[in-house]
N, C-alpha and C. Protein backbone atom coordinates (compact mmCIF):
# COMPACT_ATOMS: atom_id res chain seq x y z
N UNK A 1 7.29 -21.93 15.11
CA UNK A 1 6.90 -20.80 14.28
C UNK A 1 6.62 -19.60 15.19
N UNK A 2 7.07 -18.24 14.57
CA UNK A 2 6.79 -17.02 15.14
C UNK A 2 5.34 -16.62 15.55
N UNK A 3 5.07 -16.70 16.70
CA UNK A 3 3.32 -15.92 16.79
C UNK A 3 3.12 -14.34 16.02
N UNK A 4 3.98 -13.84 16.11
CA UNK A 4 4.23 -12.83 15.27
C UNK A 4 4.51 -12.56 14.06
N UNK A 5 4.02 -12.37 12.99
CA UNK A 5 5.17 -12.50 11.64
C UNK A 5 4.33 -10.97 11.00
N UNK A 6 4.94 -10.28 10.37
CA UNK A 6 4.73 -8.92 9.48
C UNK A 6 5.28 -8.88 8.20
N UNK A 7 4.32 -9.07 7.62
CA UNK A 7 4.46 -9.42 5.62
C UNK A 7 4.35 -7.80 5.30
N UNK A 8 5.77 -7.20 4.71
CA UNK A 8 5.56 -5.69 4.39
C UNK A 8 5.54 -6.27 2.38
N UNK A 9 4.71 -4.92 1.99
CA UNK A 9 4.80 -4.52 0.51
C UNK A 9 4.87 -3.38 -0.03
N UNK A 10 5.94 -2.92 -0.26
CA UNK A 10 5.91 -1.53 -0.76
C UNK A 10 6.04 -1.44 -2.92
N UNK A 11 4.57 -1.09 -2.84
CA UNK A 11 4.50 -0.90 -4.29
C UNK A 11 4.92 0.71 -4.82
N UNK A 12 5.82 0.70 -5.44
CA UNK A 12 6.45 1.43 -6.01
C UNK A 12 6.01 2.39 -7.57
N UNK A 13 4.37 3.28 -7.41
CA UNK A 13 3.65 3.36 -8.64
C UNK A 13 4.29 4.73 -8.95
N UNK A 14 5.85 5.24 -8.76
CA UNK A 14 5.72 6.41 -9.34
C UNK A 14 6.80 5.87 -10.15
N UNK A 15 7.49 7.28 -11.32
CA UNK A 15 8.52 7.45 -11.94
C UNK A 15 10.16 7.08 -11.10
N UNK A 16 9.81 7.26 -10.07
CA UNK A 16 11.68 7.13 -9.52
C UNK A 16 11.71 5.83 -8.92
N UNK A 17 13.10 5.96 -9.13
CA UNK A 17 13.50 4.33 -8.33
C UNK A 17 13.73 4.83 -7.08
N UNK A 18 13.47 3.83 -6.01
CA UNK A 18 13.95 3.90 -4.30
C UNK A 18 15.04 3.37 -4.43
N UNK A 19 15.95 4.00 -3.45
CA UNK A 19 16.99 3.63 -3.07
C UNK A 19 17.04 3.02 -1.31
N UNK A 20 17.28 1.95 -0.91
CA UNK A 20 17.06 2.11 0.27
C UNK A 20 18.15 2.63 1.40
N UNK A 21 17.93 3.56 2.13
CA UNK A 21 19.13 4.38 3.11
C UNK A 21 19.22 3.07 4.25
N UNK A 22 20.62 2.93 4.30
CA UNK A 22 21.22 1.77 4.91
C UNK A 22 21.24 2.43 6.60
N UNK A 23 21.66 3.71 6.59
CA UNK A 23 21.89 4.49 7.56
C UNK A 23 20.46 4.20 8.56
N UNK A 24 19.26 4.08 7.97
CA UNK A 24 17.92 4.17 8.15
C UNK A 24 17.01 2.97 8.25
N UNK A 25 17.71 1.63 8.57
CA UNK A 25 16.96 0.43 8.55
C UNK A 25 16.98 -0.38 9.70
N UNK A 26 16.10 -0.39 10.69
CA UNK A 26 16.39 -0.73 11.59
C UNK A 26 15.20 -2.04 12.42
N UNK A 27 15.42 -2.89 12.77
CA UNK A 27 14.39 -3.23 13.45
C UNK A 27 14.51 -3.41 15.12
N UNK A 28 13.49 -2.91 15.26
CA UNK A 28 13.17 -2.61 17.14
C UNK A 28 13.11 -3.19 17.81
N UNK A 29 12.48 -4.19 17.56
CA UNK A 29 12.01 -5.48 18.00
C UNK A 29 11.65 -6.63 16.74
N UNK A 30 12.43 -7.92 17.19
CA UNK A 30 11.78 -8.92 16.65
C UNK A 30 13.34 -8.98 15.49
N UNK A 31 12.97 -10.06 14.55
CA UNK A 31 14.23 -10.33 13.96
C UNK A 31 13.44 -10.64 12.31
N UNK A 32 14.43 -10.29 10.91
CA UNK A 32 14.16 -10.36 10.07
C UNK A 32 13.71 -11.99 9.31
N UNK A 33 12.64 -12.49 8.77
CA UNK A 33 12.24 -13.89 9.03
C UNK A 33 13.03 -14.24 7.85
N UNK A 34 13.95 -15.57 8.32
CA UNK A 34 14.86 -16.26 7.11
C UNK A 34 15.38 -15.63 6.06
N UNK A 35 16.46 -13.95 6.40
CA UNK A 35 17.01 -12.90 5.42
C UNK A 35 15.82 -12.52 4.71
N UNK A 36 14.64 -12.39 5.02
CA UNK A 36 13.72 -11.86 4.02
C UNK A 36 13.62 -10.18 4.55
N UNK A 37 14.84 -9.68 4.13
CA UNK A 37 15.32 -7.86 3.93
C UNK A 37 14.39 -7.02 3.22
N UNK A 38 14.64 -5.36 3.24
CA UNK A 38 14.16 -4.98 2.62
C UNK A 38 15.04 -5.01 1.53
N UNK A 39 14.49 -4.95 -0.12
CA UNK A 39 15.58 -4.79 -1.15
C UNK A 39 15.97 -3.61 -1.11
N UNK A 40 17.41 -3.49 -1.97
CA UNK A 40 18.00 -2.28 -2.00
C UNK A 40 17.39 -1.12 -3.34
N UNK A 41 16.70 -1.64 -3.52
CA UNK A 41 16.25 -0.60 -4.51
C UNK A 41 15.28 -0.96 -5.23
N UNK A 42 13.76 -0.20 -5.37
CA UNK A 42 12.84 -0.41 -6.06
C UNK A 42 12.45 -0.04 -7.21
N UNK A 43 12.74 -0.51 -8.35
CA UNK A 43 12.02 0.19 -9.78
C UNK A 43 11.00 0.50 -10.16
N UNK A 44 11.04 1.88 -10.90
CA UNK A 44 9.19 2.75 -10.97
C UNK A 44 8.47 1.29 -11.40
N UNK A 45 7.28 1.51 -11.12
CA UNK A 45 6.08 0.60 -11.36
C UNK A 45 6.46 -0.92 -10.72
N UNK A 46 7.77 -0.69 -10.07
CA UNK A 46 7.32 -2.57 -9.44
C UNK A 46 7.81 -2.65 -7.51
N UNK A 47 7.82 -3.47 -7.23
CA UNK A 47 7.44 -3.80 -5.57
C UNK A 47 8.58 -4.51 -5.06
N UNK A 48 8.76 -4.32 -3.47
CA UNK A 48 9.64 -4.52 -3.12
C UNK A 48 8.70 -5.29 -1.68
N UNK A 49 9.67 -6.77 -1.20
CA UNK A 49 8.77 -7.06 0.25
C UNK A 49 9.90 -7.31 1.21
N UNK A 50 9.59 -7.45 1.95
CA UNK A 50 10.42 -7.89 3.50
C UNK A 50 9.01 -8.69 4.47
N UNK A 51 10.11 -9.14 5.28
CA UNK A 51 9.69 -9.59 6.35
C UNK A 51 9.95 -9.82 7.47
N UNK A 52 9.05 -9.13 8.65
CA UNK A 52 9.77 -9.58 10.16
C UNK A 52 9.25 -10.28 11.14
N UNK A 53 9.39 -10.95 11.74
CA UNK A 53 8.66 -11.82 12.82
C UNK A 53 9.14 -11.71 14.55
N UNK A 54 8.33 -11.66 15.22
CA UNK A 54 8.48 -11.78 16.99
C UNK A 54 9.53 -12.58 16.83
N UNK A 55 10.91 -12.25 18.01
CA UNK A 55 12.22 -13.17 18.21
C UNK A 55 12.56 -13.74 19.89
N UNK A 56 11.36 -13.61 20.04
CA UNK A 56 11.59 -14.12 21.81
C UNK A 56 9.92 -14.87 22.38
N UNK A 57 10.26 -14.86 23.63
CA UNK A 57 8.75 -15.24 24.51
C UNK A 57 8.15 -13.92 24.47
N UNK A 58 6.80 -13.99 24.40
CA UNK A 58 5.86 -12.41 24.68
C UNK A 58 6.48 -11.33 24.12
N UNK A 59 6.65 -11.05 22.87
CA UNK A 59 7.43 -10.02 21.77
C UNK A 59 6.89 -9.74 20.37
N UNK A 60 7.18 -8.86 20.03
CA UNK A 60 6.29 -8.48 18.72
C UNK A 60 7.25 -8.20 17.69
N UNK A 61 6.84 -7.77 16.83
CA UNK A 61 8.14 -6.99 15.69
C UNK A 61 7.71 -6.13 15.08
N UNK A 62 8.83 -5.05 15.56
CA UNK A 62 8.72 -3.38 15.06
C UNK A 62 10.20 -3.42 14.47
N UNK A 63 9.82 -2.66 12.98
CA UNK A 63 10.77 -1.59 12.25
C UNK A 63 10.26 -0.31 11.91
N UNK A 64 11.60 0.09 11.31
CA UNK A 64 11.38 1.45 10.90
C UNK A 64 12.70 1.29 9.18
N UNK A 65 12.40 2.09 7.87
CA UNK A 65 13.27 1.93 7.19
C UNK A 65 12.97 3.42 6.12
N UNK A 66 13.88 3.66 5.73
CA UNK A 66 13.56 5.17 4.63
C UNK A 66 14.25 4.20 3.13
N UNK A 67 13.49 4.99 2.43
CA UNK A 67 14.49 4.71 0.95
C UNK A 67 13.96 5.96 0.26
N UNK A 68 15.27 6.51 -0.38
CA UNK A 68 16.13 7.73 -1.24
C UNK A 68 15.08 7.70 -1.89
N UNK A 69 14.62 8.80 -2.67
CA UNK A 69 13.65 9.08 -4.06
C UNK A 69 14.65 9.48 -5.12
N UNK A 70 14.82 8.70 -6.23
CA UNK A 70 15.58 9.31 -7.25
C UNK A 70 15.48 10.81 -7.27
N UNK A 71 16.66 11.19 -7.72
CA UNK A 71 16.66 12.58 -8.29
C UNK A 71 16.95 13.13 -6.89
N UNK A 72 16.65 12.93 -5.89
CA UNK A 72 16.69 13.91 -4.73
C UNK A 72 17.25 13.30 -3.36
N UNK A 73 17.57 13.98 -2.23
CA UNK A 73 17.87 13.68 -1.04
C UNK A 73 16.72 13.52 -0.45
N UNK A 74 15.76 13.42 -0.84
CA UNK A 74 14.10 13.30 0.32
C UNK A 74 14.42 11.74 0.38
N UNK A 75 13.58 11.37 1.23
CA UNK A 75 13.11 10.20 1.68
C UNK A 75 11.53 9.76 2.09
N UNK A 76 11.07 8.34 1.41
CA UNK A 76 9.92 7.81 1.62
C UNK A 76 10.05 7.38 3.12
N UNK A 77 9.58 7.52 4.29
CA UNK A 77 10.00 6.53 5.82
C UNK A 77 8.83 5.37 6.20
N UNK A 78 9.14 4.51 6.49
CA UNK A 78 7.79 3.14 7.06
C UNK A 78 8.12 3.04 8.16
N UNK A 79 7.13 3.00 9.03
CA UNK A 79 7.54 2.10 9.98
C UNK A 79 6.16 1.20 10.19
N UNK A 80 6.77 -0.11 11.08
CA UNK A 80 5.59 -0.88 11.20
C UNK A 80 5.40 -1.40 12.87
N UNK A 81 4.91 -1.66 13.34
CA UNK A 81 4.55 -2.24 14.89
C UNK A 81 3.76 -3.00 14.79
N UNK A 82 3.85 -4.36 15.27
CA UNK A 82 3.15 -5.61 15.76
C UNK A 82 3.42 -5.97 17.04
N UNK A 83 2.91 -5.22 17.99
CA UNK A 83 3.60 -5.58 19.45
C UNK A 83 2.57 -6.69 19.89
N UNK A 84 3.08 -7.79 21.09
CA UNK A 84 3.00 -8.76 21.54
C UNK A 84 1.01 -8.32 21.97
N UNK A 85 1.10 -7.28 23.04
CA UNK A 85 -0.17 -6.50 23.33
C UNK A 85 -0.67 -5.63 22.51
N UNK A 86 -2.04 -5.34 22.16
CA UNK A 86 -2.72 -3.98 21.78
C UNK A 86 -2.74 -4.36 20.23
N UNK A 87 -2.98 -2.95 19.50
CA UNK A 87 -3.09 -3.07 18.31
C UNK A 87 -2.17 -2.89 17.29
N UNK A 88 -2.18 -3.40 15.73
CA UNK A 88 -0.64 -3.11 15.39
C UNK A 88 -0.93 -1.79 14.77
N UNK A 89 0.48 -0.88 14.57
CA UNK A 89 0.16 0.33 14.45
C UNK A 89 1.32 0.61 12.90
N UNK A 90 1.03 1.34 12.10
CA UNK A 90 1.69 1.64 11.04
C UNK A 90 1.89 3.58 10.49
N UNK A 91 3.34 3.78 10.27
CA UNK A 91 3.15 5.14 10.21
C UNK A 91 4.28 5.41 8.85
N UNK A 92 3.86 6.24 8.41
CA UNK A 92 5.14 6.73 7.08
C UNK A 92 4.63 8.19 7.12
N UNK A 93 6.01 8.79 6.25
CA UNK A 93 6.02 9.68 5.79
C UNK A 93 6.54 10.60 4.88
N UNK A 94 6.68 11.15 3.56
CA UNK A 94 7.18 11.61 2.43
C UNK A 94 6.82 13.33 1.91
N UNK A 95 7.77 13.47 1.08
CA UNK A 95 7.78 14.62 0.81
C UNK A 95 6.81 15.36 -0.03
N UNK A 96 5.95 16.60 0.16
CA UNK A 96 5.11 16.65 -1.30
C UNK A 96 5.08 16.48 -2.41
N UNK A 97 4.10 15.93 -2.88
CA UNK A 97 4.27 15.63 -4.34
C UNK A 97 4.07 14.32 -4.52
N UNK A 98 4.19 13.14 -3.15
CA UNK A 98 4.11 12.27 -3.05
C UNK A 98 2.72 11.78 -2.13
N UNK A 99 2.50 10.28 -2.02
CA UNK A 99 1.49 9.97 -1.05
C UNK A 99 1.51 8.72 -0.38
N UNK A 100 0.97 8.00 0.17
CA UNK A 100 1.03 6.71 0.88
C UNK A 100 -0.73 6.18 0.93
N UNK A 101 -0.72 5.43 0.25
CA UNK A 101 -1.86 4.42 0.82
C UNK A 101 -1.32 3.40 1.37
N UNK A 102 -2.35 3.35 2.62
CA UNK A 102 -1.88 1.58 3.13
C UNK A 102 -2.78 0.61 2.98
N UNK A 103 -2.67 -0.64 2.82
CA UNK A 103 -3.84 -1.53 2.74
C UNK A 103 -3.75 -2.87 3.97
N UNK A 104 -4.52 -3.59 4.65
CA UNK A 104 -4.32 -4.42 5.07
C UNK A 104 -3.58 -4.42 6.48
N UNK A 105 -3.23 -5.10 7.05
CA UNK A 105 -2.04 -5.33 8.16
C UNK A 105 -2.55 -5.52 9.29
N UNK A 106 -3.85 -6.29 9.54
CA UNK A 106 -4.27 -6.48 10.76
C UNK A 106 -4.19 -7.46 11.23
N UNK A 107 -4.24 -8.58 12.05
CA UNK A 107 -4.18 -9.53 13.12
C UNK A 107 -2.35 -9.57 13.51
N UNK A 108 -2.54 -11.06 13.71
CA UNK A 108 -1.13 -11.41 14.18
C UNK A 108 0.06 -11.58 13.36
N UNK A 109 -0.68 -12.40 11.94
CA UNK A 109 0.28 -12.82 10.59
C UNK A 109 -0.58 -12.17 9.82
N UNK A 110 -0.13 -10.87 9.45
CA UNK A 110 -0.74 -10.41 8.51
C UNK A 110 0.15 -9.61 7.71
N UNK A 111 -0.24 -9.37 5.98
CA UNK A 111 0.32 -8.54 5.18
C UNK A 111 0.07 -6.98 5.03
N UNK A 112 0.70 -6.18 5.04
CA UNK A 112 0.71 -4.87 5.02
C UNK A 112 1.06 -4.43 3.89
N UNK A 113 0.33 -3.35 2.91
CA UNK A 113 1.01 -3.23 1.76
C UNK A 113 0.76 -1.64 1.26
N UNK A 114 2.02 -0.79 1.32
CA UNK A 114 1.97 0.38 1.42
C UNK A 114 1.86 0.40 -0.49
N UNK A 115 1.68 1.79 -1.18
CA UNK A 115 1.68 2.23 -2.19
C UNK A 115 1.85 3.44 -1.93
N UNK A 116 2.74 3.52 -3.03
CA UNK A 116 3.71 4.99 -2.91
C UNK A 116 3.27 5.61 -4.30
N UNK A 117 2.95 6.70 -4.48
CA UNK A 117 2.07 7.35 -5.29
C UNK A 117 2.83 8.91 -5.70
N UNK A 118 2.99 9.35 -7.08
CA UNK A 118 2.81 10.63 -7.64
C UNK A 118 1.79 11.29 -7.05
N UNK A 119 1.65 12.66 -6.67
CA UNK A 119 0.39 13.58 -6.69
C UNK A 119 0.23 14.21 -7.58
């Protein structure tokens, strides 16, 4: 088993569906645990998960992924870091009008669970 593993949740509480940009999915480190992807598209009011885990000796697992906002060319962006050392670190970012809460995502196997919000 991975010493590493990163449980993502992206709850999806506005009106538009996500689309996820393929162009924009990447992981840095570490490998996706047993095809558990991000989905390709999230419907208003419901959730989408993935998962990534450490893929070597002394390694962590970092991504980064955007998904489309209906109606428009903007993009929601995540990224996540669980490196082998230090602390794990989490960053997004979206267009006004929108918001991000994060909840959770601390130790080694832990769940992270963003909410994507109307303003």
């Amino acid at each position: 088993m991975p010493k590493y593993i990163r449980h993502c949740i992206l709850l999806n509480a506005t009106a538009k569906t996500l689309t996820l940009d393929v162009q924009f999915q990447e992981l840095l480190h570490g490998e996706w645990s047993n095809g558990r992807m991000p989905p390709s598209s999230i419907a208003p009011g419901s959730f989408g998960k993935w998962e990534s885990e450490s893929g070597g000796f002394m390694t962590g697992t970092e991504g980064v992924l955007s998904y489309i906002i209906q109606g428009s060319d903007e993009k929601l962006q995540l990224h996540w870091n669980n490196p082998y050392a230090g602390s794990n670190w989490y960053g997004y970012s979206h267009p006004p009008g929108f918001k991000v809460e994060k909840n959770g995502g601390n130790g080694d196997n832990a769940t992270v669970t963003f909410i994507f919000t109307e303003t």
